[in-house]
N, C-alpha and C. Protein backbone atom coordinates (compact mmCIF):
# COMPACT_ATOMS: atom_id res chain seq x y z
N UNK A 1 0.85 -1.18 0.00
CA UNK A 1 0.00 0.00 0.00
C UNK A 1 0.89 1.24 0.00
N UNK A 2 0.59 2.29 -1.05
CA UNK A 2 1.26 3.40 -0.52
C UNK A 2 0.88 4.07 0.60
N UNK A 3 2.36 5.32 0.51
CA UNK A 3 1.94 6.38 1.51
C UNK A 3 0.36 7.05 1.40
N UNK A 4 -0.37 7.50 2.49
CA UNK A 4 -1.40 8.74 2.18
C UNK A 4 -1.28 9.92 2.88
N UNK A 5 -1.88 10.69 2.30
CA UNK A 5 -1.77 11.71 2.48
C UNK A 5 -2.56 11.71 4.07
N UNK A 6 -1.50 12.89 5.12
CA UNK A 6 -1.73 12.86 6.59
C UNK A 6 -0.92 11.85 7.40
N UNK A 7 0.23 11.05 6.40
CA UNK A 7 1.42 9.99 6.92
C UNK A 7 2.47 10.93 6.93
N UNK A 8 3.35 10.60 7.94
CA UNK A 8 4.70 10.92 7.62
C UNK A 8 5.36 10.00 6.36
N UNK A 9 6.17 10.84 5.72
CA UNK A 9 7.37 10.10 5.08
C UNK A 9 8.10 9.29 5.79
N UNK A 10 8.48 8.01 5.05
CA UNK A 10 9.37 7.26 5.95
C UNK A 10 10.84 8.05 5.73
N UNK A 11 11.63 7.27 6.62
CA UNK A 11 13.02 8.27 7.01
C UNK A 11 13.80 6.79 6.78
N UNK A 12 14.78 7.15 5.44
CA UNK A 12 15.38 6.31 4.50
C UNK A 12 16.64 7.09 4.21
N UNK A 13 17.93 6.28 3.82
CA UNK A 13 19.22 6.80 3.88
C UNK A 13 19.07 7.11 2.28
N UNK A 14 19.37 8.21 1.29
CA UNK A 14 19.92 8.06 0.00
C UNK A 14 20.70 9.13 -0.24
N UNK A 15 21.00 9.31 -1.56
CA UNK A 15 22.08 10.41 -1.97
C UNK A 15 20.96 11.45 -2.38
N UNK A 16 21.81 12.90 -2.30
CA UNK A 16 20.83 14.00 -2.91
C UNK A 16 22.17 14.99 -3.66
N UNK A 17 21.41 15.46 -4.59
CA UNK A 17 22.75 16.10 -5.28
C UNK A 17 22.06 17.45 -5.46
N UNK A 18 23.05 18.35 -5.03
CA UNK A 18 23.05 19.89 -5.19
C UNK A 18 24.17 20.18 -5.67
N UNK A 19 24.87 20.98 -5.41
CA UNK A 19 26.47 21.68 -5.73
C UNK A 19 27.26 19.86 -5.49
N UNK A 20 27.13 19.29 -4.60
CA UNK A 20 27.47 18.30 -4.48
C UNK A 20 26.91 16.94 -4.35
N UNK A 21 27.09 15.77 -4.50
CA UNK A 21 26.59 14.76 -3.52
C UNK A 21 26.89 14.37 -2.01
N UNK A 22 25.62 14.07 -1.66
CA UNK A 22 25.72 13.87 0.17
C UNK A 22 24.89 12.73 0.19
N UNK A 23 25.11 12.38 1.22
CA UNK A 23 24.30 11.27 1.47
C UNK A 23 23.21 11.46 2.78
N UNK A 24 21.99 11.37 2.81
CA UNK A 24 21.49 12.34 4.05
C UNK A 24 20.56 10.83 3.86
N UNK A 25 19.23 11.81 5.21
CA UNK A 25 18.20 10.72 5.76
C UNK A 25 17.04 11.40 5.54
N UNK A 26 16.09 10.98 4.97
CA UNK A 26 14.77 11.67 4.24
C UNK A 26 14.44 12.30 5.53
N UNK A 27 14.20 11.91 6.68
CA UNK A 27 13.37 12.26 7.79
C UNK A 27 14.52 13.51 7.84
N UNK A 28 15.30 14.16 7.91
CA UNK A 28 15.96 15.13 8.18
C UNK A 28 16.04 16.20 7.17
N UNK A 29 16.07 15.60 5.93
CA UNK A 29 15.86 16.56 4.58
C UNK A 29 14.62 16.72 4.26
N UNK A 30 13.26 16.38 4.70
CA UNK A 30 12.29 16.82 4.74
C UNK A 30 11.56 17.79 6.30
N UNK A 31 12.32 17.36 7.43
CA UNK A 31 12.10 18.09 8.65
C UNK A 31 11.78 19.87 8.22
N UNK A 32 10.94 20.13 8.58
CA UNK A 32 10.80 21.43 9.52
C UNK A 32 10.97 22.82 7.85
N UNK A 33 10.10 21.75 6.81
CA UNK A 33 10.34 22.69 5.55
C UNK A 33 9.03 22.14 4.94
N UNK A 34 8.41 23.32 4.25
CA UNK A 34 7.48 22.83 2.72
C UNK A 34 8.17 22.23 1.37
N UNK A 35 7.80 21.38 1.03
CA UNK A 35 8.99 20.60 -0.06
C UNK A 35 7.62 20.18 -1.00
N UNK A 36 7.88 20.09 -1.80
CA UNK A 36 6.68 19.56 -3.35
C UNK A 36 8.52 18.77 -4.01
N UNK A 37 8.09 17.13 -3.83
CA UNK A 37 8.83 16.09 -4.29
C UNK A 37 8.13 15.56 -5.18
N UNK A 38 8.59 15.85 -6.55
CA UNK A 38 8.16 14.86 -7.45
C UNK A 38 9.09 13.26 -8.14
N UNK A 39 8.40 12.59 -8.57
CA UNK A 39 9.37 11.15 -8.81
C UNK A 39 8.97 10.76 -10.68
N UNK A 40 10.42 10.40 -10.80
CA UNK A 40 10.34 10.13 -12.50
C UNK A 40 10.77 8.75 -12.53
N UNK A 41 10.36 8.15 -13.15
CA UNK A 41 10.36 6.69 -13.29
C UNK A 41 12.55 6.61 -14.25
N UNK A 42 12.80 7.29 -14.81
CA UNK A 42 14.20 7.22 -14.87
C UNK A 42 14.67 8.47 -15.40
N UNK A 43 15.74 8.74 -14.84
CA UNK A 43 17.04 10.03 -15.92
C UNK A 43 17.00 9.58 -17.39
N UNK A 44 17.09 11.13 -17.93
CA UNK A 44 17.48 10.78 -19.83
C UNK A 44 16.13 9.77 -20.32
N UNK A 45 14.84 9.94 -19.61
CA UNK A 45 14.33 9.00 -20.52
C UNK A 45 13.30 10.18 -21.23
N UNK A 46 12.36 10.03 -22.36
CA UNK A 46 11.76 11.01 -23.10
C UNK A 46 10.50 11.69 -22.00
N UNK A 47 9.62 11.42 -21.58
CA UNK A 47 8.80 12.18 -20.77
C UNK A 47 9.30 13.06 -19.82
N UNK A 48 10.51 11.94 -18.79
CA UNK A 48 10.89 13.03 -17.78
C UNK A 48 11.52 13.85 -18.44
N UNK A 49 12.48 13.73 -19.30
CA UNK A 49 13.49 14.77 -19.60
C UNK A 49 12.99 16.20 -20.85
N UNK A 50 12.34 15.60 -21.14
CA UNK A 50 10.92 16.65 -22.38
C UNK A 50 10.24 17.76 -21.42
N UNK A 51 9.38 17.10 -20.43
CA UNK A 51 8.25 17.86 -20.19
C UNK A 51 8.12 17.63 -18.21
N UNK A 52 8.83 16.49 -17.78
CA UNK A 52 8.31 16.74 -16.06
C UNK A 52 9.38 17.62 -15.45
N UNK A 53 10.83 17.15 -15.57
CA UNK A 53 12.30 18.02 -14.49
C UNK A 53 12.15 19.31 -15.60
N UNK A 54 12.35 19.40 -17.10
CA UNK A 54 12.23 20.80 -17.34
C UNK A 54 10.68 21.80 -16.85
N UNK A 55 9.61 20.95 -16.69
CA UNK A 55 8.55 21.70 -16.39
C UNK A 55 8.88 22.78 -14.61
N UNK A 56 9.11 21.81 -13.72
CA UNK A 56 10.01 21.83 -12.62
C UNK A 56 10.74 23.24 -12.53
N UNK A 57 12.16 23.04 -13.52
CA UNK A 57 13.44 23.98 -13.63
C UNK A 57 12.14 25.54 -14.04
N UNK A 58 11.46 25.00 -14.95
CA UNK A 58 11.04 26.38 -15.17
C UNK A 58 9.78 27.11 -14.06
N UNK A 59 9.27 26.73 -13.55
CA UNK A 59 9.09 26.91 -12.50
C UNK A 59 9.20 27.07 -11.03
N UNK A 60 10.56 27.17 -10.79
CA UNK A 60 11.17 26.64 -9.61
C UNK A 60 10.74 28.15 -8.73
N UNK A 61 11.38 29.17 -9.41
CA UNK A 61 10.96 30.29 -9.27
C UNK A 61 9.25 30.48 -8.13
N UNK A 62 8.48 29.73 -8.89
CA UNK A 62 7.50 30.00 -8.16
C UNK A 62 6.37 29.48 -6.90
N UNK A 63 8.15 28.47 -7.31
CA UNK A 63 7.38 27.21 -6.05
C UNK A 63 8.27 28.02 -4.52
N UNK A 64 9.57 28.86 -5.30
CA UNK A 64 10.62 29.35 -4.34
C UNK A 64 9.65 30.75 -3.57
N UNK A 65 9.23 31.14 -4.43
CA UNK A 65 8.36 32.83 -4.21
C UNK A 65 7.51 31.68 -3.13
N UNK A 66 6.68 30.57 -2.66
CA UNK A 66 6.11 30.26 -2.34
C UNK A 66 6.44 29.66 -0.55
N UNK A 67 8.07 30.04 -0.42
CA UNK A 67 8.41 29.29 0.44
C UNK A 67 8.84 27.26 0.55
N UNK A 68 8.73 26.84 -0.60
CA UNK A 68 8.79 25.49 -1.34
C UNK A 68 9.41 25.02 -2.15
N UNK A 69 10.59 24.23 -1.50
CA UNK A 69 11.39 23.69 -1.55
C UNK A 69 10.67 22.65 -2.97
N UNK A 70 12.37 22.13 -3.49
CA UNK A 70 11.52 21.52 -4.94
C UNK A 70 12.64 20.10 -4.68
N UNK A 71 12.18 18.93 -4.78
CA UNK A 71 13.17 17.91 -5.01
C UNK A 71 12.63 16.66 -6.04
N UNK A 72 13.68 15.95 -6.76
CA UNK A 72 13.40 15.30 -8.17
C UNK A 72 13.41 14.08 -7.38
N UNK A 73 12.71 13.22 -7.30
CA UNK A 73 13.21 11.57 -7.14
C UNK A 73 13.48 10.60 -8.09
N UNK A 74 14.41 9.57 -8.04
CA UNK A 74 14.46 8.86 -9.33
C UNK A 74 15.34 7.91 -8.59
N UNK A 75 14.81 6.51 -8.99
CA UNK A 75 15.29 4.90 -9.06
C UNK A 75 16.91 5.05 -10.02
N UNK A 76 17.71 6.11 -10.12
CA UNK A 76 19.25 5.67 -10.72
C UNK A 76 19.95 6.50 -9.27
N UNK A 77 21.38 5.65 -10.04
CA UNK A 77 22.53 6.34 -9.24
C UNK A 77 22.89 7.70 -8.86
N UNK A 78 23.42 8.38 -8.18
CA UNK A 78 24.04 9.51 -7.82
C UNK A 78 24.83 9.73 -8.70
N UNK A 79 25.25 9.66 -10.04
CA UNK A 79 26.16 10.40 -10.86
C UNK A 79 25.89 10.30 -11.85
N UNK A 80 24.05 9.18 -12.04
CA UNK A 80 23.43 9.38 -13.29
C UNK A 80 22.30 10.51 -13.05
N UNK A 81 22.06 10.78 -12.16
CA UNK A 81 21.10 12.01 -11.51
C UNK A 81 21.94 13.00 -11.76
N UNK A 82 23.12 12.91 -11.32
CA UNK A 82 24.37 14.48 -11.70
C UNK A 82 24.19 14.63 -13.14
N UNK A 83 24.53 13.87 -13.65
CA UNK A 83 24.83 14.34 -14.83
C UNK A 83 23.56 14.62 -15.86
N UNK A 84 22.26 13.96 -15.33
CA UNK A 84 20.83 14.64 -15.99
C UNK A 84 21.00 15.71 -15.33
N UNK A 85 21.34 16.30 -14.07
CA UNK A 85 20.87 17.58 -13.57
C UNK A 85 21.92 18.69 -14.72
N UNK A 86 22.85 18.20 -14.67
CA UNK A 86 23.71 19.21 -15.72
C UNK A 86 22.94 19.53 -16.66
N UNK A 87 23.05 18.43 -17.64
CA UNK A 87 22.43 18.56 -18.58
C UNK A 87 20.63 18.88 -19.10
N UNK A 88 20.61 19.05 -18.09
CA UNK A 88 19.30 19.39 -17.76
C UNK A 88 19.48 21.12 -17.41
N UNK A 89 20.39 22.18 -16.89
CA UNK A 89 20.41 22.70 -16.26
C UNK A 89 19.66 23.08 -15.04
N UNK A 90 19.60 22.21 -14.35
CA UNK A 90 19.12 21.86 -12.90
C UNK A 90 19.65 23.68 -11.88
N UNK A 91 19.12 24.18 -11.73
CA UNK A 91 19.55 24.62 -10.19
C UNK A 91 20.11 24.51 -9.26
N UNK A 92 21.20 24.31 -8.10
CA UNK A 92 21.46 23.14 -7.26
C UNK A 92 20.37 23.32 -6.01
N UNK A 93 19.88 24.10 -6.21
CA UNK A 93 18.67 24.19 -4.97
C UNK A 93 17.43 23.45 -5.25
N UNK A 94 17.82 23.01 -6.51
CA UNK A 94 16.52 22.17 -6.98
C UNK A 94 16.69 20.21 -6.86
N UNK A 95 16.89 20.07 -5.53
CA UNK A 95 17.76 18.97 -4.97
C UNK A 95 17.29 17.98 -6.26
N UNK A 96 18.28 16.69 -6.49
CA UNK A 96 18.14 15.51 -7.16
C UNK A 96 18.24 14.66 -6.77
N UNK A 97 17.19 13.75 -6.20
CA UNK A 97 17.54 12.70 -4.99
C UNK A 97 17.29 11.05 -5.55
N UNK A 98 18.54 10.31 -5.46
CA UNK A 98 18.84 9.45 -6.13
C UNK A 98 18.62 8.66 -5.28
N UNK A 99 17.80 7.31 -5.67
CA UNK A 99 17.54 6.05 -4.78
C UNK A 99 17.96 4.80 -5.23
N UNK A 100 19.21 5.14 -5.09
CA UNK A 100 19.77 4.03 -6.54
C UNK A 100 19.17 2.34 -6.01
N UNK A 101 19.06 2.05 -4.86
CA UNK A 101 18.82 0.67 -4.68
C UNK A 101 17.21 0.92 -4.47
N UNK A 102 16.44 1.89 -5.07
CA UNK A 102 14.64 1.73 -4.68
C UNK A 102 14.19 1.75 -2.93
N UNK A 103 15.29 1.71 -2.28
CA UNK A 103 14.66 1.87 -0.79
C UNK A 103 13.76 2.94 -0.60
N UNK A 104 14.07 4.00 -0.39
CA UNK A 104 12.76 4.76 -0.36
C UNK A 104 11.80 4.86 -1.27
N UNK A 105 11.72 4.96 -2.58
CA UNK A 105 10.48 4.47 -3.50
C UNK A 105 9.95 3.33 -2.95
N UNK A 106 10.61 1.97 -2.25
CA UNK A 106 9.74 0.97 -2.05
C UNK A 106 8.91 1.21 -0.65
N UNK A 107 9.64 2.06 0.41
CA UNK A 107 9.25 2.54 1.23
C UNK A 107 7.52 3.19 1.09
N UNK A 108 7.89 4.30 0.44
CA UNK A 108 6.90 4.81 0.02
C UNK A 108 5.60 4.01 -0.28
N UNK A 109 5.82 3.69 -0.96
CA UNK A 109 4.91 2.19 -1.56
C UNK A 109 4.45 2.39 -3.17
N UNK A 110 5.47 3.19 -3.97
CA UNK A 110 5.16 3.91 -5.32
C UNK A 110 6.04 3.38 -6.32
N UNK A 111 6.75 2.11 -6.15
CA UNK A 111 7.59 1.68 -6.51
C UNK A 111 6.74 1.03 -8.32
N UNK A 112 7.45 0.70 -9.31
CA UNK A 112 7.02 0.67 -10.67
C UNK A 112 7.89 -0.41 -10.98
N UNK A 113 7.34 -1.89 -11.39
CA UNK A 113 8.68 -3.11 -12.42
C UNK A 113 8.35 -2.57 -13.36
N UNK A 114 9.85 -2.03 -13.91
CA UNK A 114 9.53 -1.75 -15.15
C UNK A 114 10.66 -2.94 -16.03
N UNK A 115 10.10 -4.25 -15.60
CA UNK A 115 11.03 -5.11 -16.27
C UNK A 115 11.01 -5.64 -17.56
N UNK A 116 9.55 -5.25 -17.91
CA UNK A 116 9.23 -5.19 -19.33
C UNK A 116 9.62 -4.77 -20.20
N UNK A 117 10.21 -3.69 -20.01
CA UNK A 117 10.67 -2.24 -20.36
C UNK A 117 12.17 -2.13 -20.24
N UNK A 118 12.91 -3.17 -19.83
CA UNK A 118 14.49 -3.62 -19.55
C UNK A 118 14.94 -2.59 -18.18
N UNK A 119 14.18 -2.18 -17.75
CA UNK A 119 14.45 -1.20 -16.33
C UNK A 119 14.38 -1.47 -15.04
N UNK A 120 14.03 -2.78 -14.76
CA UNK A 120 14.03 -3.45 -13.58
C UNK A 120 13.22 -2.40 -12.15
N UNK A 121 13.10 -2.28 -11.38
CA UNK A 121 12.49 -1.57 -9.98
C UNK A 121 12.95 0.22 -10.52
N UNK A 122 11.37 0.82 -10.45
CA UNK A 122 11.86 2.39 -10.40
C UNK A 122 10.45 2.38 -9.97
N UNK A 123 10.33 3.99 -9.77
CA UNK A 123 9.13 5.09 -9.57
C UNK A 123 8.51 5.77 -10.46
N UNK A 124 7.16 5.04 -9.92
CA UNK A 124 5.94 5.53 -10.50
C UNK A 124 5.82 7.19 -10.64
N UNK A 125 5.05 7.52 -11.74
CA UNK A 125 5.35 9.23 -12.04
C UNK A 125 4.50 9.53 -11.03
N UNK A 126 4.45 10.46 -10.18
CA UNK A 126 4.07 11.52 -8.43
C UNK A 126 4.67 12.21 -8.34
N UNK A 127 3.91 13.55 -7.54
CA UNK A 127 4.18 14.74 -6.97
C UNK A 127 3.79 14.33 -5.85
N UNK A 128 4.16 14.99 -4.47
CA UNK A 128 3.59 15.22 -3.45
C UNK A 128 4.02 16.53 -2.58
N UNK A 129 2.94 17.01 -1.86
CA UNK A 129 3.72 17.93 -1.02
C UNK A 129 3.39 17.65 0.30
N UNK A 130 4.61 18.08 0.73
CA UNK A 130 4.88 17.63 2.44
C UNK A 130 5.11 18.61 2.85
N UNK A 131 4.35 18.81 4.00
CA UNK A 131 4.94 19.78 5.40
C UNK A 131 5.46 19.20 6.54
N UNK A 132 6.90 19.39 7.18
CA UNK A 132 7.61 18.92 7.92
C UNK A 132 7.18 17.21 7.80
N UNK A 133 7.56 17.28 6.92
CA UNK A 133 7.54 15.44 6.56
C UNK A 133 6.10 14.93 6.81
N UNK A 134 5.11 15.30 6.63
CA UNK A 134 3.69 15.01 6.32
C UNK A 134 3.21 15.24 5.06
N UNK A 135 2.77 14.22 4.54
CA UNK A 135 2.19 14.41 3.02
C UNK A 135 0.81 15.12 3.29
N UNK A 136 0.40 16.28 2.65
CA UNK A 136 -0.34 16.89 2.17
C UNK A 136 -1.14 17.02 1.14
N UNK A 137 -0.37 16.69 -0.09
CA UNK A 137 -1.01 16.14 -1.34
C UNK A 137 -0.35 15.41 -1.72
N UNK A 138 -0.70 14.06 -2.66
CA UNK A 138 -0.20 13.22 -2.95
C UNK A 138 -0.92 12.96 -4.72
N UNK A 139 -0.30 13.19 -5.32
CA UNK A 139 -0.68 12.98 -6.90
C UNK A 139 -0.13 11.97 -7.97
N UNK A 140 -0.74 10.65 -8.00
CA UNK A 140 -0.10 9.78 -8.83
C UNK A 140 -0.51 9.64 -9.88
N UNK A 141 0.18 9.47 -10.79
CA UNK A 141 -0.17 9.32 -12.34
C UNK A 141 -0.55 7.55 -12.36
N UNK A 142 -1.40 7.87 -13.50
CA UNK A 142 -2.02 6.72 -14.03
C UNK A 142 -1.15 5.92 -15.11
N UNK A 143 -0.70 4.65 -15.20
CA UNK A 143 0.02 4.22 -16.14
C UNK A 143 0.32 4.89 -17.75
N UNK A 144 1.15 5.54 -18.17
CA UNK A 144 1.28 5.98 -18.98
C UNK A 144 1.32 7.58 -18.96
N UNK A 145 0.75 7.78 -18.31
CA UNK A 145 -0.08 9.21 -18.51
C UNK A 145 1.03 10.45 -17.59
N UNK A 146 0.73 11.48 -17.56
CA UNK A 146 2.00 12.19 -17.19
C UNK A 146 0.39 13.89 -17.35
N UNK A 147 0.04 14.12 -16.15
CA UNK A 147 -1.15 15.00 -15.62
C UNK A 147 -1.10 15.62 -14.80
N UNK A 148 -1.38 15.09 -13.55
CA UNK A 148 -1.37 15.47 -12.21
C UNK A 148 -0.17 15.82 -11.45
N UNK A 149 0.68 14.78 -11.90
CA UNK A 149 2.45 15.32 -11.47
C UNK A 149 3.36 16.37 -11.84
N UNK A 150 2.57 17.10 -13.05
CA UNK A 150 3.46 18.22 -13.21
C UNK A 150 3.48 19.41 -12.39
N UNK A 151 4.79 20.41 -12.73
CA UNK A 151 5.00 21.78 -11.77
C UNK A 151 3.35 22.09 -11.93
N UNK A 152 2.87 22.35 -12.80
CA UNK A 152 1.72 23.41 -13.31
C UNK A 152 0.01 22.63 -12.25
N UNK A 153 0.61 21.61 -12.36
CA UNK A 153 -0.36 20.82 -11.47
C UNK A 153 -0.42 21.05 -10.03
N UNK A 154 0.86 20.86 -10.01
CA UNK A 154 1.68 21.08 -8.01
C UNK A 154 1.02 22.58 -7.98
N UNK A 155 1.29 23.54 -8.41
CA UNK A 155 1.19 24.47 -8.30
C UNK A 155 -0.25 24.93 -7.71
N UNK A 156 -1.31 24.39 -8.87
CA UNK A 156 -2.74 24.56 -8.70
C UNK A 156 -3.44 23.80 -7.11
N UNK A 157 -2.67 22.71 -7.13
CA UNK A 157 -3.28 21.99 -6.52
C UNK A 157 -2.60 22.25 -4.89
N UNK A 158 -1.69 23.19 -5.18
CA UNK A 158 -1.23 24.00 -3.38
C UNK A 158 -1.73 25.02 -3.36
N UNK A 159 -2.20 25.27 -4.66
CA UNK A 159 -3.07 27.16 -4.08
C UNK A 159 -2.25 28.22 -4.03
C-alpha cells in the first residue's frame, strides 16, 4: 500500500545532489520545511526529460516565491542524476535525490517493475507535497499518462 496523504514520510538513507553529492536521511531533509517532491520513473528518458524536471526547472521560481522547496526523485545512481541535472540545467537548490537501490520508492509504496521495459524496480510518475515530513497532497499518475504530477499541477493543486 502506498503512503497517504496525513502519513509521515518514511526516514530512508539516500544520496541527494546539489552543488554536491551527500548522502542524508529523508526524515531530516524533509524536517521542519514545505517541499513539493516529485518522482520520474528514470534520468534521460523522453517524458521526464521533455516535459516533467524541465517543467520543474522552469518553474522553480514559483514554487521558491512560495516558500517550497523543490526535489526530483528517481530509481538511478548519484552520478546518473548528476549528470541529468547538468544537462538538464538543474539549479542546485533544486535537490536531485537518487535512490539508486529503490529503498525509499519501495518505502513509500510507489515503486514501478519496469522489467518489461528492460528497467528493472523504479518510480511511479508523483508529486507530493509535504509539510515537515507530512504528506499533504499526494498525486499519482495513471500508467502511462504524465497530468497530475506536473509543476503546473503542483502548483494549482497547493493554491
Amino acid at each position: 500500500m502506498s503512503i497517504q496523504v496525513g502519513q509521515t514520510l518514511p526516514d530512508v538513507e539516500i544520496r541527494a545532489i546539489g552543488a554536491e553529492v551527500e548522502q542524508v536521511h529523508t526524515g531530516a531533509l524533509f524536517a521542519g520545511r514545505k517541499v513539493v517532491m516529485f518522482a520520474v520513473p528514470g534520468a534521460f528518458t523522453p517524458t521526464c526529460s521533455n516535459r516533467h524536471l524541465p517543467g520543474y526547472v522552469q518553474h522553480f521560481g514559483d514554487f521558491q516565491s512560495r516558500g517550497i522547496a523543490v526535489m526530483c526523485l528517481a530509481v538511478n545512481d548519484a552520478y546518473v542524476m548528476q549528470a541529468w541535472a547538468a544537462a538538464q540545467h538543474v539549479p542546485h537548490e533544486l535537490r536531485m535525490l537518487a535512490d539508486g537501490n529503490g529503498s525509499f520508492t519501495r518505502a513509500l509504496g510507489l515503486e514501478l517493475d519496469g522489467s518489461g521495459y528492460g528497467m528493472g524496480l523504479r518510480a511511479r510518475r508523483f508529486a507530493l507535497y509535504a509539510v515537515d515530513g507530512v504528506v499533504k497532497i499526494l498525486q499519482v499518475e495513471a500508467p502511462g499518462e504524465f497530468r497530475v504530477s506536473s509543476a503546473e499541477a503542483m502548483l494549482e493543486a497547493i493554491g
